[in-house]
C-alpha atoms as a PDB file:
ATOM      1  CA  UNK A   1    -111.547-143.892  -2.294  1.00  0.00           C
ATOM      2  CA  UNK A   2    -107.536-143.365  -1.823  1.00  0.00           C
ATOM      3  CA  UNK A   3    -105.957-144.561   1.269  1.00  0.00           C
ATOM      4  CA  UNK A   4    -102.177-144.982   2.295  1.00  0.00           C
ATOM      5  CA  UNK A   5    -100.743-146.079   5.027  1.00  0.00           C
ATOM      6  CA  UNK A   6     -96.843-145.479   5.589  1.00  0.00           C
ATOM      7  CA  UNK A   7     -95.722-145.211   1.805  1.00  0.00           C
ATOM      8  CA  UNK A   8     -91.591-144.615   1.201  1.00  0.00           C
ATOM      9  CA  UNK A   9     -90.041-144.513  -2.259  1.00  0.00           C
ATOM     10  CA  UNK A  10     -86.046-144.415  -1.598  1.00  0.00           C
ATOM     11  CA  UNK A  11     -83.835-143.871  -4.995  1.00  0.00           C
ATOM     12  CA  UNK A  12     -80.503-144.169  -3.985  1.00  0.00           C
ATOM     13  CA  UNK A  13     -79.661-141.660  -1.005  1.00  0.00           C
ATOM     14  CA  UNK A  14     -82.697-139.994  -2.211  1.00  0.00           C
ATOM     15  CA  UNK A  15     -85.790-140.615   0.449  1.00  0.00           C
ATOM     16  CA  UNK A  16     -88.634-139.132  -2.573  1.00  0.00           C
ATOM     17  CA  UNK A  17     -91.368-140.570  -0.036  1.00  0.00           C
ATOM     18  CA  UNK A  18     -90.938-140.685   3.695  1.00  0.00           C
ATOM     19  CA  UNK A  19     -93.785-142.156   5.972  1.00  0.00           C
ATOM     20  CA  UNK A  20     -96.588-140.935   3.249  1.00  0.00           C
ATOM     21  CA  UNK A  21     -99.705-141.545   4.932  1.00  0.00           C
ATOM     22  CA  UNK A  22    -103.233-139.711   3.501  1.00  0.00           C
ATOM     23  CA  UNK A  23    -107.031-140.609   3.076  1.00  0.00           C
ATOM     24  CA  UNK A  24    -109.308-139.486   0.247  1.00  0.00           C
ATOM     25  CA  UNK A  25    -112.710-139.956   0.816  1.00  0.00           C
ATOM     26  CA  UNK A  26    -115.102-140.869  -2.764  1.00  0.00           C
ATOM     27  CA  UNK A  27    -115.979-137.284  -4.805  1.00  0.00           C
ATOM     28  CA  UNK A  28    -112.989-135.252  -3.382  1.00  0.00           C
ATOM     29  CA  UNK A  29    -111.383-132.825  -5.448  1.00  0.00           C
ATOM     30  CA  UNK A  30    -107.913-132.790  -3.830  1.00  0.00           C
ATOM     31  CA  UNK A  31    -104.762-130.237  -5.133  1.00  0.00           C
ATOM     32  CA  UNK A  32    -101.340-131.872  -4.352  1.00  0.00           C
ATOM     33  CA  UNK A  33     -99.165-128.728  -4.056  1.00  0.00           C
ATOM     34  CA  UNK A  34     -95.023-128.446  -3.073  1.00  0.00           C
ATOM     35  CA  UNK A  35     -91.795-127.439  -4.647  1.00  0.00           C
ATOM     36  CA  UNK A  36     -90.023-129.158  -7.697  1.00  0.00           C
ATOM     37  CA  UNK A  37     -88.348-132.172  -6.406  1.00  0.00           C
ATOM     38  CA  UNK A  38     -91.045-132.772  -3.299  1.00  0.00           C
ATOM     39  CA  UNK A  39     -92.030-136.065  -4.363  1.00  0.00           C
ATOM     40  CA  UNK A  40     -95.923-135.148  -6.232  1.00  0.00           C
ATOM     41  CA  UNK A  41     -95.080-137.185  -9.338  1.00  0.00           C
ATOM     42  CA  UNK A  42     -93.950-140.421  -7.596  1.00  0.00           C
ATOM     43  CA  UNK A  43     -96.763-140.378  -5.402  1.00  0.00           C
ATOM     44  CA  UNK A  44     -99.381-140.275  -7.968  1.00  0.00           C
ATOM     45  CA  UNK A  45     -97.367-142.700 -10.088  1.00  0.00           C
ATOM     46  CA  UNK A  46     -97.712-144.822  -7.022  1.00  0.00           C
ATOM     47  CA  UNK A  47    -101.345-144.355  -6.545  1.00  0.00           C
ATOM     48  CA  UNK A  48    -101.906-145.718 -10.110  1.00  0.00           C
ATOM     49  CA  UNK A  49     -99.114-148.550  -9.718  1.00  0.00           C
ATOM     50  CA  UNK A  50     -96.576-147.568 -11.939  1.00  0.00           C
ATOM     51  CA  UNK A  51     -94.147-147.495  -9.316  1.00  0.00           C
ATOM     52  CA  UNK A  52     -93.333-149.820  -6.321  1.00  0.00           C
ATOM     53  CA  UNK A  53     -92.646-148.397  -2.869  1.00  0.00           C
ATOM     54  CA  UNK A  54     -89.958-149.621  -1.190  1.00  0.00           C
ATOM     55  CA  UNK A  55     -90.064-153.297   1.137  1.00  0.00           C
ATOM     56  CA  UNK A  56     -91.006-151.476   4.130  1.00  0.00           C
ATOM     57  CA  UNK A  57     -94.244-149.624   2.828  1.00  0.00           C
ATOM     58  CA  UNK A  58     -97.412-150.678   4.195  1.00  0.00           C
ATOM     59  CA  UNK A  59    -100.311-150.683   1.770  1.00  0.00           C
ATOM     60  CA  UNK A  60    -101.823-148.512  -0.775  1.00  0.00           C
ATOM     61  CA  UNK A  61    -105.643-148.979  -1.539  1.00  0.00           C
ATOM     62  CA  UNK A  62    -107.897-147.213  -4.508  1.00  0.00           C
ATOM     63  CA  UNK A  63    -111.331-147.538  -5.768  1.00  0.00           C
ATOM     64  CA  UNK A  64    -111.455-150.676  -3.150  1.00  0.00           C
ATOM     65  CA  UNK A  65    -108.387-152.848  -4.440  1.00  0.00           C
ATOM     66  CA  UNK A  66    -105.124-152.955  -3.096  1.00  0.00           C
ATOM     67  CA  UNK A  67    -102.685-151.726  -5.546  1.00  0.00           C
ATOM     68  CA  UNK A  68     -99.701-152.803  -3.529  1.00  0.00           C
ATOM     69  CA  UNK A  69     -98.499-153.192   0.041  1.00  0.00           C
ATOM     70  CA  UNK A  70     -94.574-153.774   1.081  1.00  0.00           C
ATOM     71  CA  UNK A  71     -93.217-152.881  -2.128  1.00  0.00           C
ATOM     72  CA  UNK A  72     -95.234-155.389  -3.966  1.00  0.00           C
ATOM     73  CA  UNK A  73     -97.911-154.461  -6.638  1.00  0.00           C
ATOM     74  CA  UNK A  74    -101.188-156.335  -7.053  1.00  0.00           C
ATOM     75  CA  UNK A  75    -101.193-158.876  -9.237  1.00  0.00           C
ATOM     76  CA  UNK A  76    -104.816-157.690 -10.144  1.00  0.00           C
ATOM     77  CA  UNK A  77    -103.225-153.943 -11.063  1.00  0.00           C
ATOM     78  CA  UNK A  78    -104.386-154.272 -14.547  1.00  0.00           C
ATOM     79  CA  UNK A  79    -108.365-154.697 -13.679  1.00  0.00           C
ATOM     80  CA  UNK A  80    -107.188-152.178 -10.408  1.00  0.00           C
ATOM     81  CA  UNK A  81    -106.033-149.618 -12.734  1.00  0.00           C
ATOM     82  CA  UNK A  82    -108.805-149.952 -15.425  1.00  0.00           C
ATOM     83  CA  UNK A  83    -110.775-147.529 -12.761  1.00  0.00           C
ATOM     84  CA  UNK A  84    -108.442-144.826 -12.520  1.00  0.00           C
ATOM     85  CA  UNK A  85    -107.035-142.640 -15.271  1.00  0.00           C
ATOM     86  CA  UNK A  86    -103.753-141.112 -15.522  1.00  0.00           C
ATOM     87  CA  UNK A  87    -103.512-137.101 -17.090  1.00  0.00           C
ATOM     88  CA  UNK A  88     -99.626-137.005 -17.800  1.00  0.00           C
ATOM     89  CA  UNK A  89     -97.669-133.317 -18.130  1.00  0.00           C
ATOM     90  CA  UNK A  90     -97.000-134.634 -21.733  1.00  0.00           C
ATOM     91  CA  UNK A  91    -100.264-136.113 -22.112  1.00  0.00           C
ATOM     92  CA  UNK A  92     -99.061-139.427 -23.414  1.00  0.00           C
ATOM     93  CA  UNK A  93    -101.017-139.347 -26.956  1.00  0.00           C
ATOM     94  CA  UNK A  94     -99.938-141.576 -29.767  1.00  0.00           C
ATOM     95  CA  UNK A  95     -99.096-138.810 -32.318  1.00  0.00           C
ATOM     96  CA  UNK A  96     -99.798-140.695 -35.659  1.00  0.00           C
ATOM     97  CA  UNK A  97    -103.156-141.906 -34.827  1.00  0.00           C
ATOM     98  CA  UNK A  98    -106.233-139.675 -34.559  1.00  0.00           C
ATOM     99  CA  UNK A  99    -107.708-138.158 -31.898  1.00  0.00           C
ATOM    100  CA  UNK A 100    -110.755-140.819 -31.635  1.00  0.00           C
ATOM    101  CA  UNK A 101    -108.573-143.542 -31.707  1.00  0.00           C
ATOM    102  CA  UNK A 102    -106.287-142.597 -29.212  1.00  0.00           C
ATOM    103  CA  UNK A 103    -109.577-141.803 -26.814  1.00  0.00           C
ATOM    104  CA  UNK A 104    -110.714-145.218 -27.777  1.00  0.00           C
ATOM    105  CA  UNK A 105    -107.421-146.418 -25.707  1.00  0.00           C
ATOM    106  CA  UNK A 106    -109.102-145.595 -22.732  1.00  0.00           C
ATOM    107  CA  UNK A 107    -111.264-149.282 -23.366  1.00  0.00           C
ATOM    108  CA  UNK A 108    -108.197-151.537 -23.554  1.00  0.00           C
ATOM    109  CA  UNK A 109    -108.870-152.457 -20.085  1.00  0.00           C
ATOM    110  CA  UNK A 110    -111.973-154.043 -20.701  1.00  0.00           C
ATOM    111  CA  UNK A 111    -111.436-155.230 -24.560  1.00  0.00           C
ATOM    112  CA  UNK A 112    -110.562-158.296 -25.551  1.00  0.00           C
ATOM    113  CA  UNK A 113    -107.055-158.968 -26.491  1.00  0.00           C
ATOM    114  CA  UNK A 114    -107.662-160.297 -29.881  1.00  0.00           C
ATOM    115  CA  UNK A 115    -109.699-156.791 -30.191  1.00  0.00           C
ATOM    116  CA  UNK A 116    -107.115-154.380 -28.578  1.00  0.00           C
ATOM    117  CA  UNK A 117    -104.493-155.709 -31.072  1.00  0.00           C
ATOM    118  CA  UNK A 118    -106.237-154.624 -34.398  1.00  0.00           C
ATOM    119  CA  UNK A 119    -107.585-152.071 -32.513  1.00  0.00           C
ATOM    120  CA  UNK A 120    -110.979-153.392 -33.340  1.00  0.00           C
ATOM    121  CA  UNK A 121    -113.204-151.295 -30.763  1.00  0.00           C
ATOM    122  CA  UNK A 122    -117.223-152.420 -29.753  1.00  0.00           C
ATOM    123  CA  UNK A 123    -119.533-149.773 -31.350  1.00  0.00           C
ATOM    124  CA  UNK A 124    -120.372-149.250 -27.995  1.00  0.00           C
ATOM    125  CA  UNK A 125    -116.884-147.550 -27.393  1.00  0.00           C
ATOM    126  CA  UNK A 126    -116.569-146.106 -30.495  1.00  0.00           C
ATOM    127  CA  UNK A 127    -119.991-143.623 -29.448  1.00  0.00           C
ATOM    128  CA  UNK A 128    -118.300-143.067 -26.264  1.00  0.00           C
ATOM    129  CA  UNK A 129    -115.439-141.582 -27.549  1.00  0.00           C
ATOM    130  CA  UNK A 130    -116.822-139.382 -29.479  1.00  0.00           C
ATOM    131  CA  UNK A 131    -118.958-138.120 -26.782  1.00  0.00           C
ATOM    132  CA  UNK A 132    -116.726-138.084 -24.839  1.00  0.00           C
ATOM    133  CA  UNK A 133    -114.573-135.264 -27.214  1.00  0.00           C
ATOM    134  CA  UNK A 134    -117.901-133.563 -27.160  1.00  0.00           C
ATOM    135  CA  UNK A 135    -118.127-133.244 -23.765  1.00  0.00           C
ATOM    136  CA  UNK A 136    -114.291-131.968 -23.278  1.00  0.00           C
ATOM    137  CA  UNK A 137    -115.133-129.599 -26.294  1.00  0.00           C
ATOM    138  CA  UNK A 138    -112.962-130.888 -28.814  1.00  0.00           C
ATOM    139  CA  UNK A 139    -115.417-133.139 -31.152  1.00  0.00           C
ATOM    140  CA  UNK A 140    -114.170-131.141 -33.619  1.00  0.00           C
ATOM    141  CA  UNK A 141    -111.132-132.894 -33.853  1.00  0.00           C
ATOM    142  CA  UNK A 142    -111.727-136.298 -33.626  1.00  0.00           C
ATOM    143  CA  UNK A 143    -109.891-137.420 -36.987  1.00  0.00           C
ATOM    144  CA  UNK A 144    -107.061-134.544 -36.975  1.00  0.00           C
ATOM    145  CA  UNK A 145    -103.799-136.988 -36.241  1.00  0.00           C
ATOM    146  CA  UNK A 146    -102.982-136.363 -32.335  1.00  0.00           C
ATOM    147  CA  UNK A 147     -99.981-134.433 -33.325  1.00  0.00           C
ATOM    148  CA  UNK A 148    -101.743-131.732 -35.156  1.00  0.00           C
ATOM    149  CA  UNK A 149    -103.298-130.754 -31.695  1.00  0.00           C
ATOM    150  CA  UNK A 150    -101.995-127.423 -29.434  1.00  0.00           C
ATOM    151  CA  UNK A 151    -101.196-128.449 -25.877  1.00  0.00           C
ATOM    152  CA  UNK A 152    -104.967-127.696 -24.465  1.00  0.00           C
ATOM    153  CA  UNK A 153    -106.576-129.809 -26.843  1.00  0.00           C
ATOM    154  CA  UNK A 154    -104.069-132.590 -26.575  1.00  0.00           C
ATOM    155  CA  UNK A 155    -104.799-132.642 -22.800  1.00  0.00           C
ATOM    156  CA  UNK A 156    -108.264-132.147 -22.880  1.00  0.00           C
ATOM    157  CA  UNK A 157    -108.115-135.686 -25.143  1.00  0.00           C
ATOM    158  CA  UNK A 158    -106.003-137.243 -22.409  1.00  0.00           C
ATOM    159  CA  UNK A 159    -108.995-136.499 -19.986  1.00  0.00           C
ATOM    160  CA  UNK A 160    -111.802-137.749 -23.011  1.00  0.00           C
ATOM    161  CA  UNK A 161    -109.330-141.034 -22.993  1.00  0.00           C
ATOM    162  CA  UNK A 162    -110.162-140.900 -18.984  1.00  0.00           C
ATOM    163  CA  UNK A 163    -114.103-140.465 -19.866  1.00  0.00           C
ATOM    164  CA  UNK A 164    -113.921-143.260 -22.222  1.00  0.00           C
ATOM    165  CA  UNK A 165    -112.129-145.729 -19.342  1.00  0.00           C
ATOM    166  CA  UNK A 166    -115.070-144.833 -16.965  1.00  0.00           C
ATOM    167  CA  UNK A 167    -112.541-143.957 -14.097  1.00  0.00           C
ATOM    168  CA  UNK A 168    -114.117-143.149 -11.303  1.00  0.00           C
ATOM    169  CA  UNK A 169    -110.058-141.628  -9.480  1.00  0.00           C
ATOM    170  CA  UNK A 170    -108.828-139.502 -11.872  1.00  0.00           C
ATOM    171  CA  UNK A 171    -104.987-138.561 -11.236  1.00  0.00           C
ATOM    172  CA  UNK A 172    -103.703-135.459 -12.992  1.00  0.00           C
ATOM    173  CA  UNK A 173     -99.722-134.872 -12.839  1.00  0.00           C
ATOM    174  CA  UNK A 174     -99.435-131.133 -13.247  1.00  0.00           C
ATOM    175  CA  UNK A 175    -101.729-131.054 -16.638  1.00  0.00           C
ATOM    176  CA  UNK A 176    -101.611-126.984 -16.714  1.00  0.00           C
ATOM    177  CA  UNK A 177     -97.430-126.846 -16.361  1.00  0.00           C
ATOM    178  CA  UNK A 178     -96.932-126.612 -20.091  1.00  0.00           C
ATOM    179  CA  UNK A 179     -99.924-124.988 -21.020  1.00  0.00           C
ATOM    180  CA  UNK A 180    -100.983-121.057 -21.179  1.00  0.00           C
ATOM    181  CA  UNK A 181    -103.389-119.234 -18.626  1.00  0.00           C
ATOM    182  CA  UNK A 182    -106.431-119.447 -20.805  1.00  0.00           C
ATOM    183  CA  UNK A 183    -106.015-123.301 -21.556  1.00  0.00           C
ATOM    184  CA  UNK A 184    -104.759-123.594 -17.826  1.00  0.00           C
ATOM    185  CA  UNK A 185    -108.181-122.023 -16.678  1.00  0.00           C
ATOM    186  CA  UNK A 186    -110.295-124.315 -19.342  1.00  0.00           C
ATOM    187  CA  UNK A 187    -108.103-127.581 -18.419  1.00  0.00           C
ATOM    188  CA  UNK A 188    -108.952-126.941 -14.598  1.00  0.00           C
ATOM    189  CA  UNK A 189    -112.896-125.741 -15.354  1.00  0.00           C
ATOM    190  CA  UNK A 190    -113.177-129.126 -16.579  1.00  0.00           C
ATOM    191  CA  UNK A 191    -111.924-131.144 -14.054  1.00  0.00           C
ATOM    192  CA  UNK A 192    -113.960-129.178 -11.629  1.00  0.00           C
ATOM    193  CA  UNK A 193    -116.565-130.575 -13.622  1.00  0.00           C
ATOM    194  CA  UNK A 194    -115.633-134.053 -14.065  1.00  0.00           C
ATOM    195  CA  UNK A 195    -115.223-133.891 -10.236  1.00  0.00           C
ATOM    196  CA  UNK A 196    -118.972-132.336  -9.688  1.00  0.00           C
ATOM    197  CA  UNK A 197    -121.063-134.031 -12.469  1.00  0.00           C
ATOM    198  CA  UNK A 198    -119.842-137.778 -12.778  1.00  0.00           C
ATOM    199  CA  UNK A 199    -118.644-137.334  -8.931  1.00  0.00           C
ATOM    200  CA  UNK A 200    -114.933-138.375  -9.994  1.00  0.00           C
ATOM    201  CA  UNK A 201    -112.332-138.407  -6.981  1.00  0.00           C
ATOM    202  CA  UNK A 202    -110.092-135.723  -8.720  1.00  0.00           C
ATOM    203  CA  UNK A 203    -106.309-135.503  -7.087  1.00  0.00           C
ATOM    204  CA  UNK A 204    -104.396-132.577  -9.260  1.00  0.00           C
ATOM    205  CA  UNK A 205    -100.518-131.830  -9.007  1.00  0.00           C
ATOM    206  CA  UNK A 206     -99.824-128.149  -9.209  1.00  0.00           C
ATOM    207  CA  UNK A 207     -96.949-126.170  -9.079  1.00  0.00           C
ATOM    208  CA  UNK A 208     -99.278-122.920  -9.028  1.00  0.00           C
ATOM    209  CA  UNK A 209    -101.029-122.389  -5.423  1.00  0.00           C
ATOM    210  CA  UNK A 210    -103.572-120.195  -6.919  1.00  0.00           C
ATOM    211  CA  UNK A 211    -105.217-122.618  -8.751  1.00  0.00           C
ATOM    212  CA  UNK A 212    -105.157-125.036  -6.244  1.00  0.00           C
ATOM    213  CA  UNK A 213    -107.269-121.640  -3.767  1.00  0.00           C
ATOM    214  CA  UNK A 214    -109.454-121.488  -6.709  1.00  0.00           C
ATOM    215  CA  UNK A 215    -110.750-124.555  -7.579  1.00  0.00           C
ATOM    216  CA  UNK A 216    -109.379-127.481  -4.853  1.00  0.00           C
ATOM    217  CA  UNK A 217    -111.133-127.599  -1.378  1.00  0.00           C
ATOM    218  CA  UNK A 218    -108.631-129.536   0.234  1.00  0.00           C
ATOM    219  CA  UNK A 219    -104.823-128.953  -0.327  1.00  0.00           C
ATOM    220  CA  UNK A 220    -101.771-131.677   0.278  1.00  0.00           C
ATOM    221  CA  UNK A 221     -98.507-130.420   0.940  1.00  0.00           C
ATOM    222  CA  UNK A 222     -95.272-132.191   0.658  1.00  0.00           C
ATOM    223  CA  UNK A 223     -91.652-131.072   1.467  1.00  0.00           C
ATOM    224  CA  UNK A 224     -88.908-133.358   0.779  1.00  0.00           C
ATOM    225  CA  UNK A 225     -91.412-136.526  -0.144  1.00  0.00           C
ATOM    226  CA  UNK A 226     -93.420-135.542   3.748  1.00  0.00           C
ATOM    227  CA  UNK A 227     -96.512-134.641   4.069  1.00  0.00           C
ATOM    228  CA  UNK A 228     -96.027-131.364   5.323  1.00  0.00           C
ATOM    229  CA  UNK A 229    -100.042-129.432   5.352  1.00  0.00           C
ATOM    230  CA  UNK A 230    -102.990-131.343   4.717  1.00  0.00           C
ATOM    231  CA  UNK A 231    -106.153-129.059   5.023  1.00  0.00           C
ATOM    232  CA  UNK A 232    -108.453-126.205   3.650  1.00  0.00           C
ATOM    233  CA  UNK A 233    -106.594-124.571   0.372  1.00  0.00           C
ATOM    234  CA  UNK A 234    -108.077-121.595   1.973  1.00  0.00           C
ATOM    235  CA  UNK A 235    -105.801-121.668   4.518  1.00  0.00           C
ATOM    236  CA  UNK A 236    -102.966-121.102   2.137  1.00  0.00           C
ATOM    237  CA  UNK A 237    -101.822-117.848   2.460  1.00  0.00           C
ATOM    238  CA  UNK A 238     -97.845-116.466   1.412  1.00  0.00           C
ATOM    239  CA  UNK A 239     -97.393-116.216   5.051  1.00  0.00           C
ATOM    240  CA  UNK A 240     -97.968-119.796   5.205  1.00  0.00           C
ATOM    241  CA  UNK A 241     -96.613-121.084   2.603  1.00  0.00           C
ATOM    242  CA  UNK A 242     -93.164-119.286   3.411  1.00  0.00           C
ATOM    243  CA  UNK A 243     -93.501-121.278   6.479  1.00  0.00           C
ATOM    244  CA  UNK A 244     -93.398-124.422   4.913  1.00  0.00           C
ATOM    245  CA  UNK A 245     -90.764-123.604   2.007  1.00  0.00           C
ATOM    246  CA  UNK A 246     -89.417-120.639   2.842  1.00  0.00           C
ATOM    247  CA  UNK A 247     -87.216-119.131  -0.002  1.00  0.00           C
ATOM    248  CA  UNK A 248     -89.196-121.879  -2.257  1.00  0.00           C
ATOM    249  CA  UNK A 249     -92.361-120.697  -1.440  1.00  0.00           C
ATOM    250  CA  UNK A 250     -92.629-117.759  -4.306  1.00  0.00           C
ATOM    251  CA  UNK A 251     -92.414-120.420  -6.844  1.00  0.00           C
ATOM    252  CA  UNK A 252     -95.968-121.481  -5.679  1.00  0.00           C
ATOM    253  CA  UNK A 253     -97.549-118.671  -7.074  1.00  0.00           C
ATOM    254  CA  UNK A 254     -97.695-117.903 -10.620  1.00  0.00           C
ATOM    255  CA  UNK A 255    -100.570-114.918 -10.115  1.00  0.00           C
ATOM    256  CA  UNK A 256    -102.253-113.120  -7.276  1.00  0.00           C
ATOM    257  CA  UNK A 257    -104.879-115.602  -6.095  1.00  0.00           C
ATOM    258  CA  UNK A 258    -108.205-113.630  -4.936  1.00  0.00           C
ATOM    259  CA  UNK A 259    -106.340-114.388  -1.207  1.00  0.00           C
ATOM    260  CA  UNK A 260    -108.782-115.693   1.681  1.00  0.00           C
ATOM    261  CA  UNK A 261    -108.074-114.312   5.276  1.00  0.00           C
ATOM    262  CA  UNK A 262    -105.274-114.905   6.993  1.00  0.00           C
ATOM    263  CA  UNK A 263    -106.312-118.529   9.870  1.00  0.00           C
ATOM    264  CA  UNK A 264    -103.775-118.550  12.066  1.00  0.00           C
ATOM    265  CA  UNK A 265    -104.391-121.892  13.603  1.00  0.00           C
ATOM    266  CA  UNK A 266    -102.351-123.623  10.113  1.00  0.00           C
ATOM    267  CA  UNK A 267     -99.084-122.306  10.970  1.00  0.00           C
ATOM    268  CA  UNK A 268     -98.513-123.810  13.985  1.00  0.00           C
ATOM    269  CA  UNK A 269    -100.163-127.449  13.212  1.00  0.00           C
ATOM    270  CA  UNK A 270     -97.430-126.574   9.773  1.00  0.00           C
ATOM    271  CA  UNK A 271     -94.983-126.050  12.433  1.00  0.00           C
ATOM    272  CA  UNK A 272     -95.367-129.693  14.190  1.00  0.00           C
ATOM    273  CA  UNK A 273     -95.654-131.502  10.926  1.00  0.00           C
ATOM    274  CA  UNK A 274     -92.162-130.142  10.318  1.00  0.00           C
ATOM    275  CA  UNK A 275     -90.536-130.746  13.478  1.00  0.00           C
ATOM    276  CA  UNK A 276     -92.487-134.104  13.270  1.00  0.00           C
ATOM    277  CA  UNK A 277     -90.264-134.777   9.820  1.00  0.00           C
END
């Protein structure tokens, strides 16, 4: 569903991607995990084209299309990226209009332009947005303005929005960060079940490890924009994860995770990715 091959994002001095090179196969649910500053946020703004890698990238493939090879995006990124929704960290809603309506944006890839601009949606749409509120549990509010929402419900209409798009990749840059455990907990339940229901290729940014143990099966680590770990979350202990960040590592870990055992066969593949880099 995702593939990359040799992805590099320079700004400045800065290197935010170095040599980025991953495969996500269809129905994964995949937790993208590393300190501030370790390059999660440009690589999912990448994946959905909002970015442009730098001239000596190779390519960068989702859903099937090419969204852009050697620093180049697809001129098809608009139909490319009408298959995979974005969940932002400030979920991106239009404040002044209601919560339907701003759901209903999730069909502006597929609506014609003459429609989009008097935001004059199909019936069609119209019924699925509203299920989909029902089905992230917030049908409830469907014509409260968007800025009358708390942070849960505003993301849990940024994934309805999602629904509504049909994406089939969902990207989620770090939708718990701002949010409190119990909405964290309901924010991740539900893209656990996005991911097993409709079979959605979920990839998830976290800054808290223990969420990624919980609900992730397969963890991505990156360390100064390099893929550093990419393997069971299981395997992520805090003896591990010291051995990728060090000092950094405690930042990882917002709770106690209910801790697997120990495999000692990650730290030293941990330890040639990093003399690799």
């Amino acid at each position: 569903m995702i593939e990359i091959d040799n992805l590099n994002k320079t700004f400045g001095a800065l290197k935010a991607l170095s040599g980025v090179s991953l495969k996500i196969e269809e129905g994964e649910m995949v937790a993208l995990i590393g300190a501030s500053g370790s390059g999660k946020s440009t690589l999912l703004r990448h994946l959905s084209g909002l970015a442009a890698a730098d001239e000596d990238s190779g390519s960068l493939t989702v859903n099937g299309g090419q969204v852009q090879a050697g620093g180049l995006i697809s001129a098809k990124i608009r139909r490319l990226r009408s298959r995979v929704g974005v969940v932002f960290q400030q979920f991106n809603l239009v404040g002044r209009l209601n919560v339907h309506t701003n759901v209903l944006l999730g069909a502006l890839g597929r609506t014609p332009l003459w429609r989009s601009l008097f935001l004059a949606f199909s019936r069609a749409d119209r019924l699925m947005a509203l299920e989909a509120l029902e089905r992230v549990g917030i049908a409830e509010t469907a014509w409260q303005r968007a800025s009358t929402l708390s942070g849960g419900q505003q993301q849990r209409a940024a994934i309805a929005r999602a629904l509504t798009q049909n994406a089939r990749v969902l990207l989620a840059d770090e939708p718990i960060a701002s949010l409190d455990p119990e909405s964290s907990r309901r924010i991740m339940d539900l893209l656990l079940s996005l991911n097993q229901t409709e079979k959605m290729t979920v990839v998830v940014s976290l800054h808290q490890v223990d969420y990624a143990l919980k609900y992730c099966p397969r963890a991505i680590a990156l360390h100064h924009g390099r893929v550093v770990y990419d393997g069971p979350s299981r395997n992520l202990t805090p003896e591990t994860l010291k051995h990728i960040y060090g000092a950094a590592s405690e930042e990882l870990f917002q709770a106690p995770p209910s801790a697997p055992p120990a495999v000692s066969s990650s730290v030293p593949q941990i330890s040639a990715a990093l003399n690799a880099a």
